[in-house]
PDB file of N, CA and C in Angstrom:
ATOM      1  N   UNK A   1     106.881  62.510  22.595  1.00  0.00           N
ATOM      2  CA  UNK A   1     107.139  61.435  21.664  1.00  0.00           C
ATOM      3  C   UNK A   1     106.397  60.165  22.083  1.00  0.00           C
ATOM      4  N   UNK A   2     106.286  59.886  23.132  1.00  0.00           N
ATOM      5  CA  UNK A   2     105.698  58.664  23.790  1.00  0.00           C
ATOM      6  C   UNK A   2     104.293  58.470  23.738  1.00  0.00           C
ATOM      7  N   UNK A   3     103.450  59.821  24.089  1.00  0.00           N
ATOM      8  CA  UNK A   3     102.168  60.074  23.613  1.00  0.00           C
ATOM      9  C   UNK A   3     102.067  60.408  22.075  1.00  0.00           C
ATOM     10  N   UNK A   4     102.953  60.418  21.317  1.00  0.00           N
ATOM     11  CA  UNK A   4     102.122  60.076  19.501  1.00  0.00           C
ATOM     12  C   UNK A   4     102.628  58.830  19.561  1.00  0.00           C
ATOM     13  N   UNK A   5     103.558  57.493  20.157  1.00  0.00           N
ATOM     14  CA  UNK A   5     103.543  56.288  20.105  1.00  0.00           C
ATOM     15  C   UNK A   5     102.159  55.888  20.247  1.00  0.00           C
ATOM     16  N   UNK A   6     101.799  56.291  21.609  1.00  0.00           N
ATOM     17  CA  UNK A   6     100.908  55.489  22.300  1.00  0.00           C
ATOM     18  C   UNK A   6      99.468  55.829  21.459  1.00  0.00           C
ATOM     19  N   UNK A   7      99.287  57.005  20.961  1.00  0.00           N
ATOM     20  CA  UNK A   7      98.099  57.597  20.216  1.00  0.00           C
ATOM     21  C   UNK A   7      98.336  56.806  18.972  1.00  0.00           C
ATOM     22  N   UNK A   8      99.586  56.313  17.983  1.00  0.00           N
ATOM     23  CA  UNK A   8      99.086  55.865  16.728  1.00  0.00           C
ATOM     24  C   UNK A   8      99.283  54.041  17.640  1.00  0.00           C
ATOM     25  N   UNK A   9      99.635  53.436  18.197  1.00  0.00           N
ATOM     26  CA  UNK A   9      99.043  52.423  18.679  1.00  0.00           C
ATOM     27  C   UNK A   9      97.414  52.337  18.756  1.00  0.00           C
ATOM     28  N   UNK A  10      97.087  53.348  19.866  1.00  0.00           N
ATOM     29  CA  UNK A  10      95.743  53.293  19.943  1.00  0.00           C
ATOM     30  C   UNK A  10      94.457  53.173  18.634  1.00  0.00           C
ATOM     31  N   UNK A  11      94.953  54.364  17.649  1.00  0.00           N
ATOM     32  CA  UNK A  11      94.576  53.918  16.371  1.00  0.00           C
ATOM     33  C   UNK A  11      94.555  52.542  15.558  1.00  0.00           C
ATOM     34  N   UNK A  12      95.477  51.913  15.349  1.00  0.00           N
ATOM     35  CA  UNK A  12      95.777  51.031  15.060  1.00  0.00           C
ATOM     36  C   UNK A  12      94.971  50.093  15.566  1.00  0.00           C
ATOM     37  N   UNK A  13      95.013  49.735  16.849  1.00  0.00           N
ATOM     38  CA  UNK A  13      94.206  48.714  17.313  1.00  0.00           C
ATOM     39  C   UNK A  13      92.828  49.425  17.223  1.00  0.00           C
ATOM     40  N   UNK A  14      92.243  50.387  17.145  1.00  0.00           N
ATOM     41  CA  UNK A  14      90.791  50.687  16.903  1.00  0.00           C
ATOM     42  C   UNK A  14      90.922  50.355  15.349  1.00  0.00           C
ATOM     43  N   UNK A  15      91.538  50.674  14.443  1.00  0.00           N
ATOM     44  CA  UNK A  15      91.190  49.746  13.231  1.00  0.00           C
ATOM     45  C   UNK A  15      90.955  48.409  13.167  1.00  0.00           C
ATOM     46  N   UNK A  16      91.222  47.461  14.285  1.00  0.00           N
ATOM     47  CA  UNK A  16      90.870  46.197  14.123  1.00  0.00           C
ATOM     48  C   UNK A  16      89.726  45.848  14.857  1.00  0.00           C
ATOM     49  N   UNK A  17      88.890  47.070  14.921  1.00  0.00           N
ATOM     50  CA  UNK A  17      87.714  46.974  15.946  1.00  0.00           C
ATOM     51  C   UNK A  17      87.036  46.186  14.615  1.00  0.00           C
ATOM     52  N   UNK A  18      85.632  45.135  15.376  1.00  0.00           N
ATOM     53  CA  UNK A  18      84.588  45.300  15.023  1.00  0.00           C
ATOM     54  C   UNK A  18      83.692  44.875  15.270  1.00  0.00           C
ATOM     55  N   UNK A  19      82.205  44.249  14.958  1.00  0.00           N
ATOM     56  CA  UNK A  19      81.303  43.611  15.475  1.00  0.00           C
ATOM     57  C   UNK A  19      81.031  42.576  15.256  1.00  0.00           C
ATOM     58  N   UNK A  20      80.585  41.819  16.130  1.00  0.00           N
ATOM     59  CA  UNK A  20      80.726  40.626  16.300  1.00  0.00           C
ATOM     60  C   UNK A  20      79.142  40.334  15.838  1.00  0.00           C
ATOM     61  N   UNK A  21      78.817  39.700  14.828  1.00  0.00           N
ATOM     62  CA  UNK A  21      77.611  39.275  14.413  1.00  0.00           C
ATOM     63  C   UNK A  21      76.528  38.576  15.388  1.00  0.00           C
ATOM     64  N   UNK A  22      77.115  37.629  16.064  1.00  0.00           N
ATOM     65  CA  UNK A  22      76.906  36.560  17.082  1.00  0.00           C
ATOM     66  C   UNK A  22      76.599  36.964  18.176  1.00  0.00           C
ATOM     67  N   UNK A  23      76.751  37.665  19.070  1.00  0.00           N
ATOM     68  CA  UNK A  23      75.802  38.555  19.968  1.00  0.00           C
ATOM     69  C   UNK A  23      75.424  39.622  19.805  1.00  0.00           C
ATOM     70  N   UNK A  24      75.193  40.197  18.404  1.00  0.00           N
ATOM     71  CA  UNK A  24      74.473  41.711  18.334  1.00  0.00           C
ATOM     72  C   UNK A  24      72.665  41.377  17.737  1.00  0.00           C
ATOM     73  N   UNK A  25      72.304  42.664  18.469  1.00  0.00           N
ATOM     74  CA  UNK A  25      70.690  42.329  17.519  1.00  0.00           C
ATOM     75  C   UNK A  25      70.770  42.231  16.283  1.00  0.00           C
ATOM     76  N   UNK A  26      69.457  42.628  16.073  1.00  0.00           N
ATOM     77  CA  UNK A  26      69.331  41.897  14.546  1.00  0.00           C
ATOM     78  C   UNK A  26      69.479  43.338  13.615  1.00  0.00           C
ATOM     79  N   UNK A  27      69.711  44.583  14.368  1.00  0.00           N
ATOM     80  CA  UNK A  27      70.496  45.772  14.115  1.00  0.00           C
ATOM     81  C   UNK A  27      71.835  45.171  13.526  1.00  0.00           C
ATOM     82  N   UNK A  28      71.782  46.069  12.029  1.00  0.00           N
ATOM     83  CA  UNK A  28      73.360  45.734  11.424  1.00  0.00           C
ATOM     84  C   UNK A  28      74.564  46.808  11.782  1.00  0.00           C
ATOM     85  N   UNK A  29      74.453  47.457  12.683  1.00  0.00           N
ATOM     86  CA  UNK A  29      75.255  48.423  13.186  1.00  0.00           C
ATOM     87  C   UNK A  29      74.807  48.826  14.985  1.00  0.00           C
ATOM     88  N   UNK A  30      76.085  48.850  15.650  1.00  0.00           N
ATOM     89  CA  UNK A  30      75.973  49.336  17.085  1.00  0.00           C
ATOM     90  C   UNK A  30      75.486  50.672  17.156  1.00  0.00           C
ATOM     91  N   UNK A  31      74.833  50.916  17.652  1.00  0.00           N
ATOM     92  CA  UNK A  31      74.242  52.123  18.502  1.00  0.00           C
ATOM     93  C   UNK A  31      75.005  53.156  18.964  1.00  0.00           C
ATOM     94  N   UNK A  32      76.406  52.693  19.529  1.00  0.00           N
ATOM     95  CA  UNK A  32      77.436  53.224  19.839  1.00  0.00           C
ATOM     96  C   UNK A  32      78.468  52.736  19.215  1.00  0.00           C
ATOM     97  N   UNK A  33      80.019  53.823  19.081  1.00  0.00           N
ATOM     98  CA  UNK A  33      81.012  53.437  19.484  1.00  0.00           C
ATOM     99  C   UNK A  33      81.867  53.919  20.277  1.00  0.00           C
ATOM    100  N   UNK A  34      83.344  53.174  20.062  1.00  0.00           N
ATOM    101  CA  UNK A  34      83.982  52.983  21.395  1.00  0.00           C
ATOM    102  C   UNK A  34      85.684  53.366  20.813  1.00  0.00           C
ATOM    103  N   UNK A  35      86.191  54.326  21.690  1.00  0.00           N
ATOM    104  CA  UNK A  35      87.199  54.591  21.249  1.00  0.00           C
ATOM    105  C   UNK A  35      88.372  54.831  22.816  1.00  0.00           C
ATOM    106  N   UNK A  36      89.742  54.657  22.767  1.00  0.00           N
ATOM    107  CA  UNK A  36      90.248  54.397  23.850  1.00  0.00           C
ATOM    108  C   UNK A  36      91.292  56.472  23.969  1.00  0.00           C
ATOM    109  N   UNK A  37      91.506  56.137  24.894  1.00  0.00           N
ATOM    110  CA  UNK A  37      92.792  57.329  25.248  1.00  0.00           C
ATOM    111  C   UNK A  37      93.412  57.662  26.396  1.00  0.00           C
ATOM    112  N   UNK A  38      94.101  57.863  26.586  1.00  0.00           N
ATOM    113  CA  UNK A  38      95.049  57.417  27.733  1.00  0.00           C
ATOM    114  C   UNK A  38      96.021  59.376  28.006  1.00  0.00           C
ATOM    115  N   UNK A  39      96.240  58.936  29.829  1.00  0.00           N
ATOM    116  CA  UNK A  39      97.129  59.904  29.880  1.00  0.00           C
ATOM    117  C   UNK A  39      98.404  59.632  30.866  1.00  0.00           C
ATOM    118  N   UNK A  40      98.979  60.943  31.243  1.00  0.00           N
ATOM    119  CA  UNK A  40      99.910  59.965  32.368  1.00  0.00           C
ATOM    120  C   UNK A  40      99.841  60.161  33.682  1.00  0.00           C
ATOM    121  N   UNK A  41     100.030  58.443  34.330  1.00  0.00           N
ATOM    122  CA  UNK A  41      99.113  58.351  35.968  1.00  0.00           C
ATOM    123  C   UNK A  41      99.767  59.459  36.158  1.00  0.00           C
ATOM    124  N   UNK A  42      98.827  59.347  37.384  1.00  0.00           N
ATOM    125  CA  UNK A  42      98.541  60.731  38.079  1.00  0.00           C
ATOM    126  C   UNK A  42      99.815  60.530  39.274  1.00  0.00           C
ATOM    127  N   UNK A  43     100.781  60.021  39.534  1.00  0.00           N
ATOM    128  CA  UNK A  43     101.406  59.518  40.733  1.00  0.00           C
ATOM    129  C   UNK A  43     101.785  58.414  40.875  1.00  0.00           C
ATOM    130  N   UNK A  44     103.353  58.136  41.404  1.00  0.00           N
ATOM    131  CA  UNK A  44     103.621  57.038  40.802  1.00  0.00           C
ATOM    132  C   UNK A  44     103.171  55.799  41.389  1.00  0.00           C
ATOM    133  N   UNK A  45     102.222  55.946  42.165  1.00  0.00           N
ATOM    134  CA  UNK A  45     101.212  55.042  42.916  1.00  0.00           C
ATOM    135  C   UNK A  45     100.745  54.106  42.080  1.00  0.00           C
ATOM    136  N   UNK A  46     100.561  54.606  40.828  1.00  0.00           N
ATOM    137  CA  UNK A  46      99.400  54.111  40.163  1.00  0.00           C
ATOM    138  C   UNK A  46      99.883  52.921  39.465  1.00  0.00           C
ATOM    139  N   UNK A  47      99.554  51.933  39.207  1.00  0.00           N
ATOM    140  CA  UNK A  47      99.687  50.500  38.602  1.00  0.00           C
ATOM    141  C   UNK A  47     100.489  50.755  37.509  1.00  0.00           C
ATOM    142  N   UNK A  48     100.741  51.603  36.468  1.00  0.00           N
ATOM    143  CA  UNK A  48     100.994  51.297  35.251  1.00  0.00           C
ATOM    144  C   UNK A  48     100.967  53.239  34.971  1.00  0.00           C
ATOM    145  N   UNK A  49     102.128  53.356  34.032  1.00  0.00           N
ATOM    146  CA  UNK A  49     102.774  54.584  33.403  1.00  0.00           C
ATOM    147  C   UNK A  49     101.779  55.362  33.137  1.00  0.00           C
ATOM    148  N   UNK A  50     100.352  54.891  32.686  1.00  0.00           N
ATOM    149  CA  UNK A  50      99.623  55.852  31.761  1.00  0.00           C
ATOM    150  C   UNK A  50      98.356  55.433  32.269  1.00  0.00           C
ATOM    151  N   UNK A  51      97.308  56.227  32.546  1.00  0.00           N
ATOM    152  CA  UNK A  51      95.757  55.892  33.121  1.00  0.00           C
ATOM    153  C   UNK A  51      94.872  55.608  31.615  1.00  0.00           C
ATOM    154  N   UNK A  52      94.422  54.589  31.059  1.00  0.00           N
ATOM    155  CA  UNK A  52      93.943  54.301  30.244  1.00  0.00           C
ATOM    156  C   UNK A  52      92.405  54.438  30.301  1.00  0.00           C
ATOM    157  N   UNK A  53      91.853  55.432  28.873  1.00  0.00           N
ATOM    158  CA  UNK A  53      89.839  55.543  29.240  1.00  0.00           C
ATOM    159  C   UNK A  53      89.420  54.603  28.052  1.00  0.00           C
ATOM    160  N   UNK A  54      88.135  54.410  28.517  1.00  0.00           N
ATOM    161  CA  UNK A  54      87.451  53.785  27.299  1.00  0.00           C
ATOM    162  C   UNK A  54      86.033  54.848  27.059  1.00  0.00           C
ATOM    163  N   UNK A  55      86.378  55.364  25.777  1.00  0.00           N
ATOM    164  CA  UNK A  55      85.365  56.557  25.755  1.00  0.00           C
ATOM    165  C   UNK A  55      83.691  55.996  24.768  1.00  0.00           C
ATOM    166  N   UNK A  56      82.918  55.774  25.298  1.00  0.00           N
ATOM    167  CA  UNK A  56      81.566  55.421  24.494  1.00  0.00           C
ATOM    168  C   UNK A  56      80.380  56.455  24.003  1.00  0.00           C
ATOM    169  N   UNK A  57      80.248  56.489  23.044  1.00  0.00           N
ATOM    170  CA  UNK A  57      79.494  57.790  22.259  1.00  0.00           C
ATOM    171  C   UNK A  57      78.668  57.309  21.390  1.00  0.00           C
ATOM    172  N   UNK A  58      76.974  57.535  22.159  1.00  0.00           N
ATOM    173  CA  UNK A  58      75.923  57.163  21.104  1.00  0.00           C
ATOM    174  C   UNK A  58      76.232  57.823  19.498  1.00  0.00           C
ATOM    175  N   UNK A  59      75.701  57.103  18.838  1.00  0.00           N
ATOM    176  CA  UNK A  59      75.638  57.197  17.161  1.00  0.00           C
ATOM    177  C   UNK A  59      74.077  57.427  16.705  1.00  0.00           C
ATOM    178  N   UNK A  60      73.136  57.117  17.650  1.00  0.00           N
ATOM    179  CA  UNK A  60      71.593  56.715  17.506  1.00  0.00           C
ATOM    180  C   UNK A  60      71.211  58.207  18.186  1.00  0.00           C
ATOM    181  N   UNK A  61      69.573  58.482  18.051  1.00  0.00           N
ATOM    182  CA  UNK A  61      68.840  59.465  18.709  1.00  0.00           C
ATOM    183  C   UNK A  61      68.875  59.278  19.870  1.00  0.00           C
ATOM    184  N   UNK A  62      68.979  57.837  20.329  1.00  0.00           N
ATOM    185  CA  UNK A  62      69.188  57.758  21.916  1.00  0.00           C
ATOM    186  C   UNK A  62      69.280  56.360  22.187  1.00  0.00           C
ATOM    187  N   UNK A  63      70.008  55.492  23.075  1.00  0.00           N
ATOM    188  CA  UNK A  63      70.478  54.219  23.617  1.00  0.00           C
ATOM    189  C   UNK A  63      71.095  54.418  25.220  1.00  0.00           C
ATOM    190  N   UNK A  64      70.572  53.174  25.848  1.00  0.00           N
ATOM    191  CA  UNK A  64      70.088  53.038  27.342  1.00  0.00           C
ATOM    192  C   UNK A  64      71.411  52.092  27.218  1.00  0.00           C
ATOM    193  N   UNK A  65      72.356  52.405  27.540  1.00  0.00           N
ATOM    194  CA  UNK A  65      73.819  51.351  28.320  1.00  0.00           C
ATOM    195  C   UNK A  65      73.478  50.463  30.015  1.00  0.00           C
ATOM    196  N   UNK A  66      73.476  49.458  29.946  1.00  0.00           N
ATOM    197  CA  UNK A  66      72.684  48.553  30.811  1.00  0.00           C
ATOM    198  C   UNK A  66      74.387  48.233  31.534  1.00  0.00           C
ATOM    199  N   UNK A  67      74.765  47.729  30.484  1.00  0.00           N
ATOM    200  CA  UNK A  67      76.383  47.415  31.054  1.00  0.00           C
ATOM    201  C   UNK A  67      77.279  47.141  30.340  1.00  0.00           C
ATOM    202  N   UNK A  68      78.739  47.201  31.051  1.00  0.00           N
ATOM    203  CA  UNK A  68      79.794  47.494  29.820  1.00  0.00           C
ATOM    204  C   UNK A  68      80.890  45.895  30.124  1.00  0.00           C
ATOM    205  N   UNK A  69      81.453  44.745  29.457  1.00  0.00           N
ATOM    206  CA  UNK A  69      81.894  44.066  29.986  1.00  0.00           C
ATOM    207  C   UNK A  69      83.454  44.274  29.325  1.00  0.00           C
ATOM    208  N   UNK A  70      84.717  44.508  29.858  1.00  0.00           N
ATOM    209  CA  UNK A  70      86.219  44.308  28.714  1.00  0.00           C
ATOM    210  C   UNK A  70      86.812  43.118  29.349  1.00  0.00           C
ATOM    211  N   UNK A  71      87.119  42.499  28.366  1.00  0.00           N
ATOM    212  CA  UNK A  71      87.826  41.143  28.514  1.00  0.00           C
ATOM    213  C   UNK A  71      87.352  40.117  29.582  1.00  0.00           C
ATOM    214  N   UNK A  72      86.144  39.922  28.760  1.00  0.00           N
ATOM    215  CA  UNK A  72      84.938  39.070  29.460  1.00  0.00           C
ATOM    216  C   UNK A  72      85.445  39.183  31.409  1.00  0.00           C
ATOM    217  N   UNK A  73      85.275  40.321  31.922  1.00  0.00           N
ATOM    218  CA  UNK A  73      85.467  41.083  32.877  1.00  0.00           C
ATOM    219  C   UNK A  73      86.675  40.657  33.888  1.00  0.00           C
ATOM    220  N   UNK A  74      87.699  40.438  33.140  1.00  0.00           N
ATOM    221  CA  UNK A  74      89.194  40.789  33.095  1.00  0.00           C
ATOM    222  C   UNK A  74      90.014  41.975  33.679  1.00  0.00           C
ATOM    223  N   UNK A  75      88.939  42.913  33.372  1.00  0.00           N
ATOM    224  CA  UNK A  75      89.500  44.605  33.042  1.00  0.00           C
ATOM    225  C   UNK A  75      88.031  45.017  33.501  1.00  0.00           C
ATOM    226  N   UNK A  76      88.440  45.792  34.841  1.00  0.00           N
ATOM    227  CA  UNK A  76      87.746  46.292  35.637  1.00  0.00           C
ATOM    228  C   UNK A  76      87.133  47.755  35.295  1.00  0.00           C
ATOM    229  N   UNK A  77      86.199  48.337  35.077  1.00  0.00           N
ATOM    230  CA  UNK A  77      85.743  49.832  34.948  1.00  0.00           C
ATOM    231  C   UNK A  77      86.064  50.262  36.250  1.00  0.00           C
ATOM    232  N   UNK A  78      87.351  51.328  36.869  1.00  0.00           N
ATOM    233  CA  UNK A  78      87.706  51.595  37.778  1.00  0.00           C
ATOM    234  C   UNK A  78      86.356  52.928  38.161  1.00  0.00           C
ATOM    235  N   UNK A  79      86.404  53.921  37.308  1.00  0.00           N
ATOM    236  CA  UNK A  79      85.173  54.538  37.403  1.00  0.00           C
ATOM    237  C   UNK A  79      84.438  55.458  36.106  1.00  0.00           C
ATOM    238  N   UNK A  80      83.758  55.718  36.194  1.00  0.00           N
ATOM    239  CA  UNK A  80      82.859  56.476  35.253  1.00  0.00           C
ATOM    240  C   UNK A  80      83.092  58.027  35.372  1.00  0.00           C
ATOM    241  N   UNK A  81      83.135  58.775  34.341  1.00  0.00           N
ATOM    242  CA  UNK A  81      83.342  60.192  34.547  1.00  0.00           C
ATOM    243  C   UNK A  81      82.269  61.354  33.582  1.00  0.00           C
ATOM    244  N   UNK A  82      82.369  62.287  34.090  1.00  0.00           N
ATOM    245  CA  UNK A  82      81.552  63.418  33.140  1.00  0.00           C
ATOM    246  C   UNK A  82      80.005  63.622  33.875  1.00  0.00           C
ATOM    247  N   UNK A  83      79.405  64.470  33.592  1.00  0.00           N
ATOM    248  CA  UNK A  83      78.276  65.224  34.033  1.00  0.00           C
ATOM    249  C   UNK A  83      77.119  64.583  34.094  1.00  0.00           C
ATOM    250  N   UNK A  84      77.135  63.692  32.825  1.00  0.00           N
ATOM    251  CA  UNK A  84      76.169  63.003  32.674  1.00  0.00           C
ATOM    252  C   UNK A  84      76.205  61.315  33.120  1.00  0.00           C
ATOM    253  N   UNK A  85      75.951  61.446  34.391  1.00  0.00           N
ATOM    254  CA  UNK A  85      75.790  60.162  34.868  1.00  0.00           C
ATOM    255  C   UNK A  85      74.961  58.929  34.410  1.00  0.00           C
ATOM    256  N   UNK A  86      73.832  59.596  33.906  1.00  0.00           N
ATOM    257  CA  UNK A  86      72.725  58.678  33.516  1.00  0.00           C
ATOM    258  C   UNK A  86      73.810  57.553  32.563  1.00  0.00           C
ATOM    259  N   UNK A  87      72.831  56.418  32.254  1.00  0.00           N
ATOM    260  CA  UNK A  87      73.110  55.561  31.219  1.00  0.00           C
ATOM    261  C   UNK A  87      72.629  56.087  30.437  1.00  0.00           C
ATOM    262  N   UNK A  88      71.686  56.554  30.007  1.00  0.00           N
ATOM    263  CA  UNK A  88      71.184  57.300  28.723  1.00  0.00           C
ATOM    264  C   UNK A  88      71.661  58.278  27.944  1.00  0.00           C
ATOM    265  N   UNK A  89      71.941  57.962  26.511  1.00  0.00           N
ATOM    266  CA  UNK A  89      73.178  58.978  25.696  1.00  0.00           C
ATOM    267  C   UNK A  89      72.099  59.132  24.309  1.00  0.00           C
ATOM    268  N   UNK A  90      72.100  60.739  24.275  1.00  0.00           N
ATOM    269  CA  UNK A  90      71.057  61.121  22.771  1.00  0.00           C
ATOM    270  C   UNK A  90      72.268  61.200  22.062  1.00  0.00           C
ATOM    271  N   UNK A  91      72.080  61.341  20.719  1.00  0.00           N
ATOM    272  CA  UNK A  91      73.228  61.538  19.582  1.00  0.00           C
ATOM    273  C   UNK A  91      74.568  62.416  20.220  1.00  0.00           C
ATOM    274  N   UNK A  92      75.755  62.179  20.123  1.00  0.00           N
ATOM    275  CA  UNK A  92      76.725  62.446  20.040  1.00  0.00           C
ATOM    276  C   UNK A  92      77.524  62.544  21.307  1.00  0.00           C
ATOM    277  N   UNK A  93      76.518  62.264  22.598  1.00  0.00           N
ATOM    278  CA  UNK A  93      76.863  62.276  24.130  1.00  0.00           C
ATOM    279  C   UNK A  93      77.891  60.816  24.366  1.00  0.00           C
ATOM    280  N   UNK A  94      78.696  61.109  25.090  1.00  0.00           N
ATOM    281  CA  UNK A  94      79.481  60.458  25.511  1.00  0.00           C
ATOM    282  C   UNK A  94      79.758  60.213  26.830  1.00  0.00           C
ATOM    283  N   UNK A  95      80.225  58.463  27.371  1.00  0.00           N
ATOM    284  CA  UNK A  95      80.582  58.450  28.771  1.00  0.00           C
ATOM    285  C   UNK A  95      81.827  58.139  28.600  1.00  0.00           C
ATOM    286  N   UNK A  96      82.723  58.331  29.737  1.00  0.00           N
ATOM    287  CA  UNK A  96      84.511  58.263  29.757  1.00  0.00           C
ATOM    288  C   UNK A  96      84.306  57.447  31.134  1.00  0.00           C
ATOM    289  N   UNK A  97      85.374  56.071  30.842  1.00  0.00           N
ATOM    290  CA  UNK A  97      86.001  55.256  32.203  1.00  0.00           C
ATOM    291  C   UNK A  97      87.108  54.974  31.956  1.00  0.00           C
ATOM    292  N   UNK A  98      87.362  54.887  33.313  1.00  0.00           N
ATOM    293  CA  UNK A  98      88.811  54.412  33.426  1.00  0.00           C
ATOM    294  C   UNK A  98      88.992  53.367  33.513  1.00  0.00           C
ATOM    295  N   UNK A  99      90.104  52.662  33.093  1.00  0.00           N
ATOM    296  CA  UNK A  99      90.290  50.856  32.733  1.00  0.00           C
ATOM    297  C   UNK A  99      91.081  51.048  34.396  1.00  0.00           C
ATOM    298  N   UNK A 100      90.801  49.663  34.481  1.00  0.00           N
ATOM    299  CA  UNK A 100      92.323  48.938  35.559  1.00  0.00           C
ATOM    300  C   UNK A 100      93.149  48.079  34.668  1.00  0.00           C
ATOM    301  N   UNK A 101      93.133  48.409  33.808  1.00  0.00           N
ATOM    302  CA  UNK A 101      94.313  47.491  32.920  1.00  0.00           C
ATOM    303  C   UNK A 101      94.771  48.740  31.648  1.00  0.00           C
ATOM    304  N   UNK A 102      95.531  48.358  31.233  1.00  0.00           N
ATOM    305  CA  UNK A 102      96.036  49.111  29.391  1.00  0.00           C
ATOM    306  C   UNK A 102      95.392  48.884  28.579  1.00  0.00           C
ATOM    307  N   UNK A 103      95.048  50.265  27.657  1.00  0.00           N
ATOM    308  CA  UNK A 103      94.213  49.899  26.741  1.00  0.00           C
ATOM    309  C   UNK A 103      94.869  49.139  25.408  1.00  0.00           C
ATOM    310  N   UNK A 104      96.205  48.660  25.783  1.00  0.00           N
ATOM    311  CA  UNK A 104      96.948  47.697  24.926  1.00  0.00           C
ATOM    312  C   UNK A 104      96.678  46.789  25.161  1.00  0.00           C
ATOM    313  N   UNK A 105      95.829  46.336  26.386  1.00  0.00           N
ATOM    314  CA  UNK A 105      95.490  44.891  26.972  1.00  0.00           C
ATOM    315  C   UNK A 105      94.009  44.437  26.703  1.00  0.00           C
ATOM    316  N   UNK A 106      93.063  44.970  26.045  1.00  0.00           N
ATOM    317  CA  UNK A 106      91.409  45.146  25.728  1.00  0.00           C
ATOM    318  C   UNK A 106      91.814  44.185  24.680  1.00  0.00           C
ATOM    319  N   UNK A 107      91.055  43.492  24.410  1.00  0.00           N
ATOM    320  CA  UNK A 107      91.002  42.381  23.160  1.00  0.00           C
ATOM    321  C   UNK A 107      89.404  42.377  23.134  1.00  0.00           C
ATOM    322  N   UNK A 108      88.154  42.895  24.075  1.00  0.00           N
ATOM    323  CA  UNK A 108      86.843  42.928  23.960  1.00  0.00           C
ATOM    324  C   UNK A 108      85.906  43.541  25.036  1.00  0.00           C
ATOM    325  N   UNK A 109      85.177  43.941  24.166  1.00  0.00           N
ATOM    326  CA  UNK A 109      84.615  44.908  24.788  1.00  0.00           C
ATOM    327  C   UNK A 109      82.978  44.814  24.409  1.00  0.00           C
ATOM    328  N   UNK A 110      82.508  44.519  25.545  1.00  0.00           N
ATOM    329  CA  UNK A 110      80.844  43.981  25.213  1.00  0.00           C
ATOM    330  C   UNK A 110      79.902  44.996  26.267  1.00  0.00           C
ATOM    331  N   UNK A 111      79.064  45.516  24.994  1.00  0.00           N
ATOM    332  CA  UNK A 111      78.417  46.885  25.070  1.00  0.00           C
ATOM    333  C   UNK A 111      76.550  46.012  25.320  1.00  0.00           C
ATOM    334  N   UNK A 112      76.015  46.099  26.674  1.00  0.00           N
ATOM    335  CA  UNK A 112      74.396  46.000  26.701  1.00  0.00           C
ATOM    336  C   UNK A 112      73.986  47.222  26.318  1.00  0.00           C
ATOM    337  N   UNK A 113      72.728  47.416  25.772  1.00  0.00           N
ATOM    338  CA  UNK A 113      72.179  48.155  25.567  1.00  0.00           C
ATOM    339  C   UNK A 113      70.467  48.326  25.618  1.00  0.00           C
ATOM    340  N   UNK A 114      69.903  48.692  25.295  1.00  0.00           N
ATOM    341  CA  UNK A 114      68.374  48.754  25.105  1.00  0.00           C
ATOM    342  C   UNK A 114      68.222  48.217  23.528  1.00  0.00           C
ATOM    343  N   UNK A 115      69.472  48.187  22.869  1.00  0.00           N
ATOM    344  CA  UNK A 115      68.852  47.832  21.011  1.00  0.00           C
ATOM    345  C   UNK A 115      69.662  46.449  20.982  1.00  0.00           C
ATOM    346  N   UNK A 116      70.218  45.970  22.125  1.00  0.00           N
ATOM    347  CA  UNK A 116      70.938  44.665  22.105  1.00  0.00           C
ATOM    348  C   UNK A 116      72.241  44.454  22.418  1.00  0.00           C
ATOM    349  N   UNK A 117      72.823  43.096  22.453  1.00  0.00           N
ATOM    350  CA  UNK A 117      74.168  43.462  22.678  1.00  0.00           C
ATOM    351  C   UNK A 117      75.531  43.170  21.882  1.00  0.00           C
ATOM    352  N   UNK A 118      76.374  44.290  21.974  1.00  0.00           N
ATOM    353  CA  UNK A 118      77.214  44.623  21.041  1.00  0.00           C
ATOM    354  C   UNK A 118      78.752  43.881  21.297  1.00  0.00           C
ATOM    355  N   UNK A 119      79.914  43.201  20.556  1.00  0.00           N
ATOM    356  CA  UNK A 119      81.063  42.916  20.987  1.00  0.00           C
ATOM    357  C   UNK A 119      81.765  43.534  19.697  1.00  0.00           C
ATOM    358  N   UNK A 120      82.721  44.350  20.627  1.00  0.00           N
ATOM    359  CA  UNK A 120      83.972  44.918  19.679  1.00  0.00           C
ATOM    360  C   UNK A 120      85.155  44.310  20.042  1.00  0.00           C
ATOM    361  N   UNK A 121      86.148  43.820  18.566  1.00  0.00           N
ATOM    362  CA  UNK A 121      86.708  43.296  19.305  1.00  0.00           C
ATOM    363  C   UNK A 121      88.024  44.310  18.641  1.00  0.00           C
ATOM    364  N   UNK A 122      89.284  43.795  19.515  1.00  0.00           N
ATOM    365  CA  UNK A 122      90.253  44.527  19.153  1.00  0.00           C
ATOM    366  C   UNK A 122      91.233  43.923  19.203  1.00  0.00           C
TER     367      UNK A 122
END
């Protein structure tokens, strides 16, 4: 029950995503997007009930991620996950991190790239 709370939350606030005109190129759409999901910590060590990801997935033939900033760097990228280490993502590839904060706590999320830079806000 707690994970379809936390999943139609998560929705919800990705509906109030969007782009921020004012630091994006002169591209009318991001390169990527950005979607959150969460599970439960691993041990009760861990800061907070639920380990929160921020999942990023090119939309383009290909885009170079330079760097990722959440809550004008507030909210730490604890680490990066999956096979593909590179920054470089062709259509539909995706990178997964882990927040040090809740993804109830992201209000922005600023994406460098090789086509410019992107702010989602939430």
């Amino acid at each position: 029950m707690t994970k379809i709370v936390l999943s139609l939350c998560v929705l919800f606030a990705l509906s109030a995503c969007s782009n921020d005109d004012n630091d994006s190129s002169a591209s009318d759409k991001a390169p990527v997007e950005l979607s959150f999901s969460t599970e439960e910590a691993p041990n009760e060590y861990y800061p907070f009930p639920y380990v929160s990801y921020l999942n990023i997935q090119s939309v383009v033939d290909h885009v170079s991620i330079f760097h990722v900033s959440i809550n004008r760097g507030n909210c730490a990228i604890y680490y990066w996950y999956g096979n593909n280490r590179s920054s470089n993502l062709k259509f539909g590839q995706s990178r997964r991190a882990s927040l040090n904060c809740q993804d109830t706590q992201v209000k922005e999320v600023v994406v460098d790239t090789d086509q410019g830079s992107y702010t989602f806000n939430f």
